[in-house]
PDB file of N, CA and C in Angstrom:
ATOM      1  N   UNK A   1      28.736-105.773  35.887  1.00  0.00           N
ATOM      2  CA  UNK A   1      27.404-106.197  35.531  1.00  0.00           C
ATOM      3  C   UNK A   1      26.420-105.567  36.502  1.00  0.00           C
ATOM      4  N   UNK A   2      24.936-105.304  36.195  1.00  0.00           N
ATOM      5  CA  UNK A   2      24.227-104.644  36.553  1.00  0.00           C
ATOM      6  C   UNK A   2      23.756-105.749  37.479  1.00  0.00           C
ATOM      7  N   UNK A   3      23.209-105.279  38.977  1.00  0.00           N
ATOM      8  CA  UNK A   3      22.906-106.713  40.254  1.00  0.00           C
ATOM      9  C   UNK A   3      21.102-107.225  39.485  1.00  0.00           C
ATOM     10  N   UNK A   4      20.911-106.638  38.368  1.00  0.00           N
ATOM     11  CA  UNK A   4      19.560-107.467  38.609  1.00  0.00           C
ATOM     12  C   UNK A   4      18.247-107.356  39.351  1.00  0.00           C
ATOM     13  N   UNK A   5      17.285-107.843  39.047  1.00  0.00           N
ATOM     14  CA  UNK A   5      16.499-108.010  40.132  1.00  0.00           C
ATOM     15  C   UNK A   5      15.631-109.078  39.787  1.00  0.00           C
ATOM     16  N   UNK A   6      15.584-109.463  41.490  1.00  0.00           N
ATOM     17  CA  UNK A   6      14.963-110.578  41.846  1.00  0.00           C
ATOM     18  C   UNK A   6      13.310-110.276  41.779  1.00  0.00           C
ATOM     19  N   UNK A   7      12.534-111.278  41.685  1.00  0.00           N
ATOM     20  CA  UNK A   7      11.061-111.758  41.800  1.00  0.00           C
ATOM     21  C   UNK A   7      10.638-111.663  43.255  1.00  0.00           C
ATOM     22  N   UNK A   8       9.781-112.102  44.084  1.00  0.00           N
ATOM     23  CA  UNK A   8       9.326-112.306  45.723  1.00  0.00           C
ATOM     24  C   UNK A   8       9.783-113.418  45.448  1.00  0.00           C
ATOM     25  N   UNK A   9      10.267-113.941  46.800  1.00  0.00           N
ATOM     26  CA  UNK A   9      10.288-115.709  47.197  1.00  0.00           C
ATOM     27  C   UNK A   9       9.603-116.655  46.468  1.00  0.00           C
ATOM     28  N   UNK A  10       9.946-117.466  46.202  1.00  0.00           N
ATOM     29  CA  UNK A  10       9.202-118.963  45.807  1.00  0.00           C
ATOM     30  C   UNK A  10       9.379-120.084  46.849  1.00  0.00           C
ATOM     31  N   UNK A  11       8.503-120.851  47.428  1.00  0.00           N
ATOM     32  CA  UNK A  11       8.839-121.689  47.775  1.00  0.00           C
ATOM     33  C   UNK A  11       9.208-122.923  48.018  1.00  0.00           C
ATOM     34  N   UNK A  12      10.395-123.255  48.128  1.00  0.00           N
ATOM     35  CA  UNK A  12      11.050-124.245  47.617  1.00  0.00           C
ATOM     36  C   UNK A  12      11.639-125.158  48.617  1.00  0.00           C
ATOM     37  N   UNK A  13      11.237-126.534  48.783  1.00  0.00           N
ATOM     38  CA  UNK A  13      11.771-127.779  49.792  1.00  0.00           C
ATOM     39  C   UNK A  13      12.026-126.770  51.246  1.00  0.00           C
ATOM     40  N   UNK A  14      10.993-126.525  51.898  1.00  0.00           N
ATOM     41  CA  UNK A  14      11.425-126.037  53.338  1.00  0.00           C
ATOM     42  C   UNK A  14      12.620-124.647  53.199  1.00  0.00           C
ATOM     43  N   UNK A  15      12.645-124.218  51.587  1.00  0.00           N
ATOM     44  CA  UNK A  15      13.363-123.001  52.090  1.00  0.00           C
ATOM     45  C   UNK A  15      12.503-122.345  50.543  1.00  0.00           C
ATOM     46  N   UNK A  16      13.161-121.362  49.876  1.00  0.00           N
ATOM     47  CA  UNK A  16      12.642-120.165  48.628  1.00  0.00           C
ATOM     48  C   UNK A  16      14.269-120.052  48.098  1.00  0.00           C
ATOM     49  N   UNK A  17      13.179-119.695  46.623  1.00  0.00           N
ATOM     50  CA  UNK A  17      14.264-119.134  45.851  1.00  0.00           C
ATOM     51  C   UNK A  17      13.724-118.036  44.641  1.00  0.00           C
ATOM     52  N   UNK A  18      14.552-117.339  44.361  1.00  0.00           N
ATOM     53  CA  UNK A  18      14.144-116.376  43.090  1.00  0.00           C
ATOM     54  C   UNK A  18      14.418-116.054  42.066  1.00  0.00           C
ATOM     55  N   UNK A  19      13.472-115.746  41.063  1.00  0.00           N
ATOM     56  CA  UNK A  19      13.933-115.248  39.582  1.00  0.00           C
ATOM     57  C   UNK A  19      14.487-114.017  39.324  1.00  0.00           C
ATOM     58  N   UNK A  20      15.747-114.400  38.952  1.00  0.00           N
ATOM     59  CA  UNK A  20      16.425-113.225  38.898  1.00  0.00           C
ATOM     60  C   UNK A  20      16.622-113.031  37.113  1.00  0.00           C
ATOM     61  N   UNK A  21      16.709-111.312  36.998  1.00  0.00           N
ATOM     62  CA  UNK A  21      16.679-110.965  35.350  1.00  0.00           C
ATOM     63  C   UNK A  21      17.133-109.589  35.812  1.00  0.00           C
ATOM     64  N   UNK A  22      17.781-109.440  34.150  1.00  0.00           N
ATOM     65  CA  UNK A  22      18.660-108.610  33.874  1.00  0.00           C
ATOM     66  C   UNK A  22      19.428-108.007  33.043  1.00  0.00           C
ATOM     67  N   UNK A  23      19.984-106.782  32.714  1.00  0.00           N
ATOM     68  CA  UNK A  23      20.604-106.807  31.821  1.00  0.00           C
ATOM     69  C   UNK A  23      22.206-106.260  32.302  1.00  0.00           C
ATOM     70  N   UNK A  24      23.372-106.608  31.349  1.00  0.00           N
ATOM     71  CA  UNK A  24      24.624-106.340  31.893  1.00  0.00           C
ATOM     72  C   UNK A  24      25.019-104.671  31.501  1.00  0.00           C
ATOM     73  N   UNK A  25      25.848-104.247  32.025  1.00  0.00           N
ATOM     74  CA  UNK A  25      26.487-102.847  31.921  1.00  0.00           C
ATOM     75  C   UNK A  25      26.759-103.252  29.757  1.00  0.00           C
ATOM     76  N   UNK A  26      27.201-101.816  29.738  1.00  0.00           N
ATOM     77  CA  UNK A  26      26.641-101.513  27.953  1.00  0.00           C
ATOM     78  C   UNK A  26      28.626-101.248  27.896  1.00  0.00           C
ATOM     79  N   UNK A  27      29.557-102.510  27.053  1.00  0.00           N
ATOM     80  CA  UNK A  27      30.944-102.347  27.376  1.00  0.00           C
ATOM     81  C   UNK A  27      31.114-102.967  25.768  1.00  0.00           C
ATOM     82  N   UNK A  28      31.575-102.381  24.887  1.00  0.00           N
ATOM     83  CA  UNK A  28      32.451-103.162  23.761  1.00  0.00           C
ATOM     84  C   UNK A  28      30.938-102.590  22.733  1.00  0.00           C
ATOM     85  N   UNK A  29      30.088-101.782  22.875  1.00  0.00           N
ATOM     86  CA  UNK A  29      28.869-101.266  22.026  1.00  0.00           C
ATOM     87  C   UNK A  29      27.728-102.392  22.202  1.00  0.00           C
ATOM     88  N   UNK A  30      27.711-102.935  23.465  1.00  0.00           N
ATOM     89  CA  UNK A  30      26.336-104.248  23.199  1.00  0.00           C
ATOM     90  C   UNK A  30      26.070-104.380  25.032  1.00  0.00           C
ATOM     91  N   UNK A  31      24.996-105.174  24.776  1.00  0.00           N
ATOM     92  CA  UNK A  31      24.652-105.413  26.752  1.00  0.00           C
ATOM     93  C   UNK A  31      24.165-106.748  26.294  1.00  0.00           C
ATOM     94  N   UNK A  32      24.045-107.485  27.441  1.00  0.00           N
ATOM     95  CA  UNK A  32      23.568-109.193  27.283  1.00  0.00           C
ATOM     96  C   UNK A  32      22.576-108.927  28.328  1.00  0.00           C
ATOM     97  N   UNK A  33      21.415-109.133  28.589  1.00  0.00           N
ATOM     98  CA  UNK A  33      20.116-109.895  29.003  1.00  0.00           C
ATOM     99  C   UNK A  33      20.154-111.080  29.443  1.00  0.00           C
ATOM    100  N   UNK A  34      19.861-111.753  30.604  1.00  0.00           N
ATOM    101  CA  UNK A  34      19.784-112.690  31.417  1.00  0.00           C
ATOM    102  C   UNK A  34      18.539-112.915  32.222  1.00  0.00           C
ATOM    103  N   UNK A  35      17.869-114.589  32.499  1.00  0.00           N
ATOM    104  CA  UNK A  35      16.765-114.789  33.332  1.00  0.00           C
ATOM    105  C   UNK A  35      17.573-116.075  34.032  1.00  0.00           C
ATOM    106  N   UNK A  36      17.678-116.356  35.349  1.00  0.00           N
ATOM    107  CA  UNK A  36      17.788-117.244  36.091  1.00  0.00           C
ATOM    108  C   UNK A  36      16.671-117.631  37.048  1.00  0.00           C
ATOM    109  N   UNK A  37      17.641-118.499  37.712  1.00  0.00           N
ATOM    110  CA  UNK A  37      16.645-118.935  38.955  1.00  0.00           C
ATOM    111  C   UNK A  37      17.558-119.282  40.407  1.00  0.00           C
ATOM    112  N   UNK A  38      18.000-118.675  41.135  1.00  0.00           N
ATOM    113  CA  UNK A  38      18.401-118.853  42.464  1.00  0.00           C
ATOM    114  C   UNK A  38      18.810-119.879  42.529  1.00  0.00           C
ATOM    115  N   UNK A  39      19.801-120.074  43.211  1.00  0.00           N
ATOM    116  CA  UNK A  39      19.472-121.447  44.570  1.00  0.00           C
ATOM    117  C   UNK A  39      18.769-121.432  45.830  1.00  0.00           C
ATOM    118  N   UNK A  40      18.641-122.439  46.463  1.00  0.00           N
ATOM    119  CA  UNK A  40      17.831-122.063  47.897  1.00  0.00           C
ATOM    120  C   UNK A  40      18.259-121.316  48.729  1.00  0.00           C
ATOM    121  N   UNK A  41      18.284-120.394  49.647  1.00  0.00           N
ATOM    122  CA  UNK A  41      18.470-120.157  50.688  1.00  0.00           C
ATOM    123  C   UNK A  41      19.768-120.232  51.462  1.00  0.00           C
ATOM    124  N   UNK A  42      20.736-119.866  51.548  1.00  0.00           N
ATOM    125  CA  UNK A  42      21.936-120.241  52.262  1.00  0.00           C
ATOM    126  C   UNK A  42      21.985-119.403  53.280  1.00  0.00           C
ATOM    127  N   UNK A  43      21.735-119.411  54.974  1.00  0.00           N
ATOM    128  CA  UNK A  43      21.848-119.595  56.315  1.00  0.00           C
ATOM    129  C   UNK A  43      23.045-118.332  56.271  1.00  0.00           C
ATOM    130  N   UNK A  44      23.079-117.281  56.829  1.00  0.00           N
ATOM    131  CA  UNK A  44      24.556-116.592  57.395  1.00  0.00           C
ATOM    132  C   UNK A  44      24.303-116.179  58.516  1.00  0.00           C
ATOM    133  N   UNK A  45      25.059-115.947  59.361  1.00  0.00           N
ATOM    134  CA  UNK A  45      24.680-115.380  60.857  1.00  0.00           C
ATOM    135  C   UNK A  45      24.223-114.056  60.761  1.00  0.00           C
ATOM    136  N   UNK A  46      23.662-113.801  61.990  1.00  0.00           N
ATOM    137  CA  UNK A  46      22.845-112.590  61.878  1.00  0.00           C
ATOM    138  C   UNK A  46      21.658-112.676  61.272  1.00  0.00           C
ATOM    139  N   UNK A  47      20.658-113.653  60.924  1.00  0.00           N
ATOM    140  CA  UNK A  47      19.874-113.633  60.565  1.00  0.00           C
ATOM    141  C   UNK A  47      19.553-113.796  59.298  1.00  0.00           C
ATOM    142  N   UNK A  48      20.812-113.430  58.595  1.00  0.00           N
ATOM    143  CA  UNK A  48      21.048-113.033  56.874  1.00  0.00           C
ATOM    144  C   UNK A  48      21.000-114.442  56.319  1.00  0.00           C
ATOM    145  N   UNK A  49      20.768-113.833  54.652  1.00  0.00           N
ATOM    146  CA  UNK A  49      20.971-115.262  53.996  1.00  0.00           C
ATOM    147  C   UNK A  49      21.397-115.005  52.472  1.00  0.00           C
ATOM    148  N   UNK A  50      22.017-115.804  51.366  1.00  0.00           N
ATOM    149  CA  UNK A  50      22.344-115.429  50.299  1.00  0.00           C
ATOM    150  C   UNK A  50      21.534-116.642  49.658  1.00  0.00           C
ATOM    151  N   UNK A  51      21.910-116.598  48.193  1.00  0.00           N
ATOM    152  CA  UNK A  51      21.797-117.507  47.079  1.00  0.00           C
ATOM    153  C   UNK A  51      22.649-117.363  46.440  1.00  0.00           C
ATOM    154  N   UNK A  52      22.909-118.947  45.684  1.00  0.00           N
ATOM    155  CA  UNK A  52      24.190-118.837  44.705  1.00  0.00           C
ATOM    156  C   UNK A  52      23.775-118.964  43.455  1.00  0.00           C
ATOM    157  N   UNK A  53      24.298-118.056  42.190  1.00  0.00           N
ATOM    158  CA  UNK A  53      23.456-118.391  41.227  1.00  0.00           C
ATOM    159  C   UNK A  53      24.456-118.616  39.736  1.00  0.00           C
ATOM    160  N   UNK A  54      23.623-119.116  39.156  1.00  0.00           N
ATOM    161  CA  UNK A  54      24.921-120.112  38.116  1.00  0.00           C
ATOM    162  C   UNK A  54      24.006-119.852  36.539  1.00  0.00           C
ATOM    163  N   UNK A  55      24.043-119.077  35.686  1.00  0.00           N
ATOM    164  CA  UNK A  55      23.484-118.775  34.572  1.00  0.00           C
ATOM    165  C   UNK A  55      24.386-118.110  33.701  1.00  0.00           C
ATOM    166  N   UNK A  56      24.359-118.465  31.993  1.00  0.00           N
ATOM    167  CA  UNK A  56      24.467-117.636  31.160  1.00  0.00           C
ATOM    168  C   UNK A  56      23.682-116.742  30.377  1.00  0.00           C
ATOM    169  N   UNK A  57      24.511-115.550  29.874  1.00  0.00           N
ATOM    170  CA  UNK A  57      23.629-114.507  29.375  1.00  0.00           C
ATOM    171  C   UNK A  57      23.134-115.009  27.951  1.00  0.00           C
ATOM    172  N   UNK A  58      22.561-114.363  27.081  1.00  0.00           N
ATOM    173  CA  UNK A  58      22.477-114.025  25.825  1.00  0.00           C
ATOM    174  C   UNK A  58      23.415-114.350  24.789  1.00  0.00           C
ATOM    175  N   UNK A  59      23.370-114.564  23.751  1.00  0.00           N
ATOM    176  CA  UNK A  59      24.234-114.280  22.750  1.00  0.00           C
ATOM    177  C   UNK A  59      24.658-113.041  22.192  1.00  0.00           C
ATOM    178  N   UNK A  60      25.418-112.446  22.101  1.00  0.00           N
ATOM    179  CA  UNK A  60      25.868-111.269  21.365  1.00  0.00           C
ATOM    180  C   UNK A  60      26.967-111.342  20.507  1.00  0.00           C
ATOM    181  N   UNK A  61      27.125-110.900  19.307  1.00  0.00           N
ATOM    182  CA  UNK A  61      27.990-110.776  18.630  1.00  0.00           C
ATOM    183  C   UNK A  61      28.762-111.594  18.681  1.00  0.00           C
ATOM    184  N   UNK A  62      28.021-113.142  19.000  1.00  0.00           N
ATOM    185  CA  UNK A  62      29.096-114.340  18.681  1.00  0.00           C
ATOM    186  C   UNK A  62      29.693-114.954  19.843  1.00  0.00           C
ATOM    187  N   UNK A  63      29.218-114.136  21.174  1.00  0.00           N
ATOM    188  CA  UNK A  63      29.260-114.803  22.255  1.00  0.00           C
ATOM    189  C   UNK A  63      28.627-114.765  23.353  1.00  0.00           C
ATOM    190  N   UNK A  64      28.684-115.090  24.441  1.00  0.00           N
ATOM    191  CA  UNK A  64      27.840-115.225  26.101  1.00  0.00           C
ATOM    192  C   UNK A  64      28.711-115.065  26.990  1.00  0.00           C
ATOM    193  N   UNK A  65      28.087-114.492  28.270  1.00  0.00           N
ATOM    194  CA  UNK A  65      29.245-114.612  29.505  1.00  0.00           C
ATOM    195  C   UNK A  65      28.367-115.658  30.827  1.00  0.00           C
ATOM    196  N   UNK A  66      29.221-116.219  31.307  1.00  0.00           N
ATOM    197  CA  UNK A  66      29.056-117.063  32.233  1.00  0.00           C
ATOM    198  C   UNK A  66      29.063-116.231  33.412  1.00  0.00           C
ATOM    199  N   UNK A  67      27.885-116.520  34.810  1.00  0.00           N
ATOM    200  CA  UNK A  67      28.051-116.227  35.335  1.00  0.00           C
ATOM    201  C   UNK A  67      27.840-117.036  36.605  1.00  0.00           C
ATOM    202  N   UNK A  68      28.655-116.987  37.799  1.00  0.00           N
ATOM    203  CA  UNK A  68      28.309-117.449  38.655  1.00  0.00           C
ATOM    204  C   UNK A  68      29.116-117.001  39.845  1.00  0.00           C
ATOM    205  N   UNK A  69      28.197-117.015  41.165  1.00  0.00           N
ATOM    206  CA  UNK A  69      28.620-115.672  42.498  1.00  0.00           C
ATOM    207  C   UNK A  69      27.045-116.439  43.057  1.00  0.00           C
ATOM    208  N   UNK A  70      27.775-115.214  44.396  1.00  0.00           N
ATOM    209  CA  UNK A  70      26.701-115.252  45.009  1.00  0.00           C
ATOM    210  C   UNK A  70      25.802-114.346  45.492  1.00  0.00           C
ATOM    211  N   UNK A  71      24.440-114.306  45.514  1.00  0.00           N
ATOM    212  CA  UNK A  71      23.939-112.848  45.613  1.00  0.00           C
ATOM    213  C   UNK A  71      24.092-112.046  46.643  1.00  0.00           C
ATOM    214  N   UNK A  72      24.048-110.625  46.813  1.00  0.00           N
ATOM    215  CA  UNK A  72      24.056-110.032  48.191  1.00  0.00           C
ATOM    216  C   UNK A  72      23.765-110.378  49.328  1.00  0.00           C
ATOM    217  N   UNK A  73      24.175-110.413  50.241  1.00  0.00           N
ATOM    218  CA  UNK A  73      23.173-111.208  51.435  1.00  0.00           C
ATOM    219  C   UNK A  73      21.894-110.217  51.879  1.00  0.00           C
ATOM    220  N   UNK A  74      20.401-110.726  52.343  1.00  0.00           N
ATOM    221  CA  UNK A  74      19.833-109.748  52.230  1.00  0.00           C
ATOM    222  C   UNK A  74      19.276-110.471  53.915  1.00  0.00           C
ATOM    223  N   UNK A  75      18.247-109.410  54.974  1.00  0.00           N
ATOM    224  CA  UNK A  75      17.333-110.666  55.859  1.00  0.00           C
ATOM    225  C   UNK A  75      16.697-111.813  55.937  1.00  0.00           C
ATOM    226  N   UNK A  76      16.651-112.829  56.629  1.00  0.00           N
ATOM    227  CA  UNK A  76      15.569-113.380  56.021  1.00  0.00           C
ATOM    228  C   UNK A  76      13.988-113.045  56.405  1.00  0.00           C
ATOM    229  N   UNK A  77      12.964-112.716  55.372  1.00  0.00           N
ATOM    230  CA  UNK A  77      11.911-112.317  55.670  1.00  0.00           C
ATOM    231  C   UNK A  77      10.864-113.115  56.643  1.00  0.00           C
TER     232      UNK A  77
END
């Protein structure tokens, strides 16, 4: 699946989160389209931080894929 991209920060209860959208790699003649929304903020050392994110795609040809991971870790700004 294609990583998406996120929106700028939102801010959310003493931490942010973001809208993430997208579309998936093109496998079986079709791609699925996706809009989420982050979780908050998750803490990693070094400064870093991720989000975990929990959404399904689109319908296609009779079905959807579930997704859920966690995003890259990126700084925190």
């Amino acid at each position: 699946m294609y990583p998406g991209v996120t929106g700028l920060p939102r801010p959310v209860n003493n931490s942010h989160d973001h809208i993430l959208h997208g579309i998936t790699t093109f496998d079986y003649g079709h791609t699925h389209s996706y809009y989420a929304i982050t979780g908050p903020a998750i803490d990693l050392p070094g400064g870093m931080h991720t989000h975990y994110v929990y959404f399904e795609t689109n319908e296609v040809d009779g079905h959807r894929h579930r997704v859920q991971d966690f995003v890259i870790p990126a700084a925190m700004g």
